[in-house]
Structure formats: C-alpha cells, structure tokens
Protein backbone atom coordinates (compact mmCIF):
# COMPACT_ATOMS: atom_id res chain seq x y z
CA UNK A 1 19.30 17.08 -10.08
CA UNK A 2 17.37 19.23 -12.76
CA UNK A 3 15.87 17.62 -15.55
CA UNK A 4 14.62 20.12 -17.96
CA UNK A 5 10.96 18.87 -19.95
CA UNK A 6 11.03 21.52 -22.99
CA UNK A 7 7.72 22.89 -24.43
CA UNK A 8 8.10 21.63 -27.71
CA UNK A 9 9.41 17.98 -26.71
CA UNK A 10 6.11 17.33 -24.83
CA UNK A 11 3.36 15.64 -26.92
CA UNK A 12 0.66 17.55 -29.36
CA UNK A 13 -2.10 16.67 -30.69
CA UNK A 14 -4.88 19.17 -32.71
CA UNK A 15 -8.53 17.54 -32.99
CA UNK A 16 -10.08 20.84 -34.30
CA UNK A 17 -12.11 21.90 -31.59
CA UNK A 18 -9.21 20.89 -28.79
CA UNK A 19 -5.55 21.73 -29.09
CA UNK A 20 -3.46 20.03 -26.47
CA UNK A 21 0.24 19.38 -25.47
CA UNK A 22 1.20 16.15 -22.82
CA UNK A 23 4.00 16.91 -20.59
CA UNK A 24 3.71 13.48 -19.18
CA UNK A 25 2.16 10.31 -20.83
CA UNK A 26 -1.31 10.33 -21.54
CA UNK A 27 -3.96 8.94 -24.09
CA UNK A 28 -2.50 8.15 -27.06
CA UNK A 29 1.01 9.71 -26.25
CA UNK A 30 3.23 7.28 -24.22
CA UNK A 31 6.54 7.66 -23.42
CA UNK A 32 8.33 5.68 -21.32
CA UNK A 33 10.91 8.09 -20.46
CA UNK A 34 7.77 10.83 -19.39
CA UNK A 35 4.89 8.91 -17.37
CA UNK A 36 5.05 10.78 -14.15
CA UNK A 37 7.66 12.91 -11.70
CA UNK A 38 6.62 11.17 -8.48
CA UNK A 39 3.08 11.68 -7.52
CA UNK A 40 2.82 14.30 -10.55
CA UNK A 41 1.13 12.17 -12.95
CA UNK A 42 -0.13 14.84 -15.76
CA UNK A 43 -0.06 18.28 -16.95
CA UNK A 44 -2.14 19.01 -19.84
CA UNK A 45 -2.24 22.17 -21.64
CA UNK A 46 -5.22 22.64 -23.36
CA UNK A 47 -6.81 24.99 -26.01
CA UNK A 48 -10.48 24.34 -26.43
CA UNK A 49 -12.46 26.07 -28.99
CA UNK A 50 -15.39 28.50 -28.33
CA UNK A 51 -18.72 26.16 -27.23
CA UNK A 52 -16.70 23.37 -27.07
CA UNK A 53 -15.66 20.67 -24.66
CA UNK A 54 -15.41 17.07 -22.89
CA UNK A 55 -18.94 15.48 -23.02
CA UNK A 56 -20.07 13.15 -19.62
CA UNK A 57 -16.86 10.62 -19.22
CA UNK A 58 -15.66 8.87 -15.72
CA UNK A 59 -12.27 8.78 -13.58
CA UNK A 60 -11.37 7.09 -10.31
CA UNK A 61 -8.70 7.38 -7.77
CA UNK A 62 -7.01 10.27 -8.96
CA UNK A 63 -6.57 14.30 -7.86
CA UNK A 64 -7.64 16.10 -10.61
CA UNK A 65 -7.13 19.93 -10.64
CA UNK A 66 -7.73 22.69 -13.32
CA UNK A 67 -5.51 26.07 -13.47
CA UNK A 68 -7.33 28.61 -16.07
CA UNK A 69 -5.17 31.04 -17.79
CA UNK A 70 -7.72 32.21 -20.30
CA UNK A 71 -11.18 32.12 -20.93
CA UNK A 72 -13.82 30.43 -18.84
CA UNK A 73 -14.65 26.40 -18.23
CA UNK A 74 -17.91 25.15 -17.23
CA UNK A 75 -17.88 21.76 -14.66
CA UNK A 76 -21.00 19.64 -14.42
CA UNK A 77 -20.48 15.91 -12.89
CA UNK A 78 -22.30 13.13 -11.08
CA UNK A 79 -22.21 14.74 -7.66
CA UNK A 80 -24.54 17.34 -9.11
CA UNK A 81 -22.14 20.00 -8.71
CA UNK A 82 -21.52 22.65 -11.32
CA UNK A 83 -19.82 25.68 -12.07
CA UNK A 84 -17.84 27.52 -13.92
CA UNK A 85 -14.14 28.54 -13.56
CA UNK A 86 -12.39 31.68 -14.64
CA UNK A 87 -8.63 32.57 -14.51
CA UNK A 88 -7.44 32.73 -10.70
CA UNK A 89 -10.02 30.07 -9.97
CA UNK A 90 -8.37 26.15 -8.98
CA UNK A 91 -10.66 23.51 -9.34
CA UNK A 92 -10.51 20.14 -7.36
CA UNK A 93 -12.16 17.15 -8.19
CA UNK A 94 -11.61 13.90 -6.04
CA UNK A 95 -12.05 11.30 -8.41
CA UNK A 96 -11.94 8.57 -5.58
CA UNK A 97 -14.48 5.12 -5.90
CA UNK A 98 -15.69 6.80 -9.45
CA UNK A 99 -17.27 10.26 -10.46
CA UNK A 100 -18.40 11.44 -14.18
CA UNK A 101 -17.92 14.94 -14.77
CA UNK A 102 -18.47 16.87 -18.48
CA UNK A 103 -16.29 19.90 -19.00
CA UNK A 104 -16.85 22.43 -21.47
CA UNK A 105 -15.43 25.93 -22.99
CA UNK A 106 -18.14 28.27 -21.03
CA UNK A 107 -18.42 31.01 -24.32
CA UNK A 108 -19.65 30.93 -27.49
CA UNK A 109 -17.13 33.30 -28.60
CA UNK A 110 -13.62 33.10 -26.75
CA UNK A 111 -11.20 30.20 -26.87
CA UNK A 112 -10.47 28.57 -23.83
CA UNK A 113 -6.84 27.91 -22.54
CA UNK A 114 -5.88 25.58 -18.98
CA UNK A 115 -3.73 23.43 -17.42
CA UNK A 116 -5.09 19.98 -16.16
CA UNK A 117 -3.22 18.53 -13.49
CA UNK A 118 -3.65 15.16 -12.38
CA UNK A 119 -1.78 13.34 -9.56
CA UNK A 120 -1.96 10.01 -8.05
CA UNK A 121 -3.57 9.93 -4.59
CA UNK A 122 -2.37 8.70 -1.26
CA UNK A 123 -4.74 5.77 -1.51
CA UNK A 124 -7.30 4.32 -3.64
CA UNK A 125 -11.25 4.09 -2.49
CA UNK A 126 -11.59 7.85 -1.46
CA UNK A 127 -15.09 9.17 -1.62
CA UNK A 128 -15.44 11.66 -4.38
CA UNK A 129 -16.24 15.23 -3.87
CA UNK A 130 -15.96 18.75 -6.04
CA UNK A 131 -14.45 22.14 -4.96
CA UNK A 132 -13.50 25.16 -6.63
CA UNK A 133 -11.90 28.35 -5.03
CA UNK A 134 -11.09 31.76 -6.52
CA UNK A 135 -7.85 33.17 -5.36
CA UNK A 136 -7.05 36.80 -5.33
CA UNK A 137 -4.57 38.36 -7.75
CA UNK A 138 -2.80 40.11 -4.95
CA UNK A 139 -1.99 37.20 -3.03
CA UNK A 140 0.50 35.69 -6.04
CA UNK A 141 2.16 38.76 -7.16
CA UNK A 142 5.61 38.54 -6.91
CA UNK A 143 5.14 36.58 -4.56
CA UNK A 144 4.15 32.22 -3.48
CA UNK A 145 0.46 31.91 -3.42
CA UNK A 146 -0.77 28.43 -2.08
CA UNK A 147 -3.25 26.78 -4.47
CA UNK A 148 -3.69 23.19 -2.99
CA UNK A 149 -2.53 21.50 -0.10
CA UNK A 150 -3.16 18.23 2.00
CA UNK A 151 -3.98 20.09 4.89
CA UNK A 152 -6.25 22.87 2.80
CA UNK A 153 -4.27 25.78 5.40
CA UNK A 154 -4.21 29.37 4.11
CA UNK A 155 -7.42 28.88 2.55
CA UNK A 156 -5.92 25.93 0.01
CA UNK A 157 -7.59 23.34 -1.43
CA UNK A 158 -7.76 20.26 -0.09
CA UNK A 159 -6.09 17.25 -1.78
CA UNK A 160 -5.56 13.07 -0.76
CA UNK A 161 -1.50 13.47 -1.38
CA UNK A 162 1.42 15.42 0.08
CA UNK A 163 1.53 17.66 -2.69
CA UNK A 164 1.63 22.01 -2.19
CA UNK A 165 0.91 23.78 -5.37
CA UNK A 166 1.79 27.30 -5.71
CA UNK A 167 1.68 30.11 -7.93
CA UNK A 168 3.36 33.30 -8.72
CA UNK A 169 3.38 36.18 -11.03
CA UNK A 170 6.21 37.52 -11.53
CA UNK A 171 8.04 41.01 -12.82
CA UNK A 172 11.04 41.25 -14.98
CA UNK A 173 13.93 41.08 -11.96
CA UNK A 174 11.32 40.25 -9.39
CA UNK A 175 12.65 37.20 -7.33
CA UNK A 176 11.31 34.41 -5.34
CA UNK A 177 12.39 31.77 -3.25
CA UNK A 178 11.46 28.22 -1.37
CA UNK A 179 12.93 25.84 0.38
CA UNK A 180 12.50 22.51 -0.29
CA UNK A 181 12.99 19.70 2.79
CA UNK A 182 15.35 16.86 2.52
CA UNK A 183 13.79 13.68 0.67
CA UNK A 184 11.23 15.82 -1.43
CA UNK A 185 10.93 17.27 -5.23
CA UNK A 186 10.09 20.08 -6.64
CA UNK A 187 8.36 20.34 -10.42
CA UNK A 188 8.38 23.74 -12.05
CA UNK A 189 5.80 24.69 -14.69
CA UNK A 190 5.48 27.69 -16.56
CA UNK A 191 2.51 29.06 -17.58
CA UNK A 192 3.18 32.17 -19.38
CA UNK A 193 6.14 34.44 -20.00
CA UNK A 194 9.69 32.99 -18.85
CA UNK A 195 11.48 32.80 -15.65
CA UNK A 196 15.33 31.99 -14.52
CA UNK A 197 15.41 29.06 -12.36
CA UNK A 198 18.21 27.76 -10.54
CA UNK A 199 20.48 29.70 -13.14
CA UNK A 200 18.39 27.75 -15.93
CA UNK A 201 15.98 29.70 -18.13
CA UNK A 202 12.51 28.90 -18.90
CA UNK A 203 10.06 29.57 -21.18
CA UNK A 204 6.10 28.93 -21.71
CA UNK A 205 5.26 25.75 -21.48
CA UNK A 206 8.75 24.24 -20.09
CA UNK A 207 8.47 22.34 -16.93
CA UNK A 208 11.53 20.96 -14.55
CA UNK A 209 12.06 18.23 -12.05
CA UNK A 210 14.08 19.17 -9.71
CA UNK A 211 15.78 16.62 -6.76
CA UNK A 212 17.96 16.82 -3.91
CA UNK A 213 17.75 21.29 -4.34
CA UNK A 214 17.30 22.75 -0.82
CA UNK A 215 16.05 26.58 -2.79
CA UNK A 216 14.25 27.23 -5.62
CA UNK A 217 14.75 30.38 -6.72
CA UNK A 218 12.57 31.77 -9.75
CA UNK A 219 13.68 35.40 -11.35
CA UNK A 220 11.79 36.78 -13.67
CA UNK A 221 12.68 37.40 -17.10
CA UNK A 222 9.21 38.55 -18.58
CA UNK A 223 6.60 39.38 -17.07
CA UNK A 224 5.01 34.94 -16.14
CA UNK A 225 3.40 33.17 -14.40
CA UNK A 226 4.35 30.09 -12.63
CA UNK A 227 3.53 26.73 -11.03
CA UNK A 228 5.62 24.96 -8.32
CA UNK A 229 5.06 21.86 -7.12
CA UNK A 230 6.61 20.73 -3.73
CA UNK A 231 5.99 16.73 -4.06
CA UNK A 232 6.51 14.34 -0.90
C-alpha cells in the first residue's frame, strides 16, 4: 500500500510571526481522514519569524522531537534544561506525567524553519526528561543516518515507542535502500528537494505511508533531504 499525503493538501495556517503546515490533525485543523499513520501522530512544518516563538505551555505522554532545517531554536522547559538547536541537531523531549517547555526562534535576524514530530508513546505515565544530539553531516550523505531509536544504538536518541527515524541527503541519481520487516510501516517525509520513491515522485513537503513494502528505495531527483520512519 502507498498512500501519497501531498504538500499542498496538508493544513496551513499564517499567524504572522509563525507559518505552519499540518500533515496530520492538529489544533484547529482536523481531519478525520489525517489524524495519525500508526504511532506517527504529527509532523509540523514550521516557519517562525526572527525573535519569535512558543511562550511556557505543557504536554504529557507524548514523544516529541524537533528536526531543524534552517535557522536556530532555543528550548527552555520545566526540567531546567535549555539549549539551543541548529540544523543536524534532533531534539527529544519525553513529555511523560507532564513537562512545560517554551520554544523560541534563537536570532533576531534569521527566520527559523523545522519539523515537529510528535508520536504517541508505548505507555502513558513515563517520567519526563530532555535530550538533544548533533549528528554529523557525513554520517547521512547518501546514505541512512539513525536519528532516534527505542534502543538509542548507534548513538540515537532514545524514544518510549518502536519507532527508527532516519535521515538522508541525497544526490541527483544517488540511491538508497531499507528493508522493512513483515507487520511494520514505513512513513516517508521530505524535507527539501525531491526524491523517487518506490517509482513514485516526491517533492518538499510530501509525505507517504507506506504498508505491507518489504524495500524502500529513495533515488534522488534533486539534490533532498529525507525522513523515514520505520513504525512497529
């Protein structure tokens, strides 16, 4: 099964300062047809404008991970942890029994751009916790790099859910490949540029569900950058 989710069908909204796009249900978008692709329950692409940001708000029982592709985001939270995150950076925040975080566009000059990734976790009433990891540009070119894991191997994050996210830059006619075990999914996002997958093309912003596919193959067609999600 693939199940193409274009860039433009997802939902949009501009609030001035923040210009964002909803893959999957989420605020004031809803649709029933796009709430989540099994424990994949958001991908939001956001543009937030320079000194700009999410003040202090709370979450619970949920995987929450950022992806910058441009600019730089600055994480305070409850924990007392803080940082800020710059593109090949993943951040992880455990949302588990409650934890209020403020996120914000680190300069005063440069728009911001990310993906925030939320999926549900393998059970409610985890304690919360913060980590953030930079991951060498070498390690994804033309080639799988492993963001976030449940097991945290090759140097992964951590997450509470049999999820593996990966990334990849890819070449024009550079080619990749994974197989995917019997009873899992794959979702494909990409990030920038445009890739052929599975014989389909994709471009910026498109995502794919993909079921019962033992390879995923991604060419590319411009130079990009993509996400793959293996999903339990």
């Amino acid at each position: 099964m693939f199940q193409l989710r274009s860039a433009d069908a997802r939902g949009r909204f501009n609030h001035g300062w923040l210009d964002t796009r909803h893959t999957f249900s989420f605020g004031d978008y809803q649709d029933p047809d796009h709430v989540h692709f099994r424990a994949l329950r958001v991908i939001n692409e956001d543009w937030i404008h320079p000194g700009q940001g999410f003040g202090m708000h709370p979450h619970r029982d949920m995987e929450i991970l950022t992806w910058v592709l441009e600019g730089a985001l600055e994480h305070h939270d409850s924990l007392g942890s803080g940082g800020v995150i710059r593109p090949g950076d993943l951040q992880r925040m455990s949302a588990g029994t409650g934890i209020r975080h403020s996120e914000f566009n680190a300069s005063n000059q440069e728009s911001l751009h990310l993906l925030q990734i939320w999926l549900f976790p393998d059970a409610k009433g985890h304690a919360p916790r913060y980590g953030q990891r930079s991951f060498p540009a070498e390690g994804r070119f033309n080639r799988f790099q492993l963001l976030a894991s449940r097991d945290g191997r090759e140097g992964s994050l951590e997450i509470h859910q049999d999820v593996e996210l990966y990334v990849a830059d890819l070449d024009p006619g550079a080619s990749v490949e994974r197989s995917i075990a019997a009873g899992r999914g794959a979702w494909v996002q990409v990030a920038r540029g445009s890739v052929d997958l599975n014989g389909h093309v994709l471009r910026q912003g498109d995502g794919a569900a993909l079921e019962e596919e033992t390879t995923i193959r991604l060419t590319g067609v411009e130079v990009a950058q993509v996400l793959l999600f293996d999903l339990g």
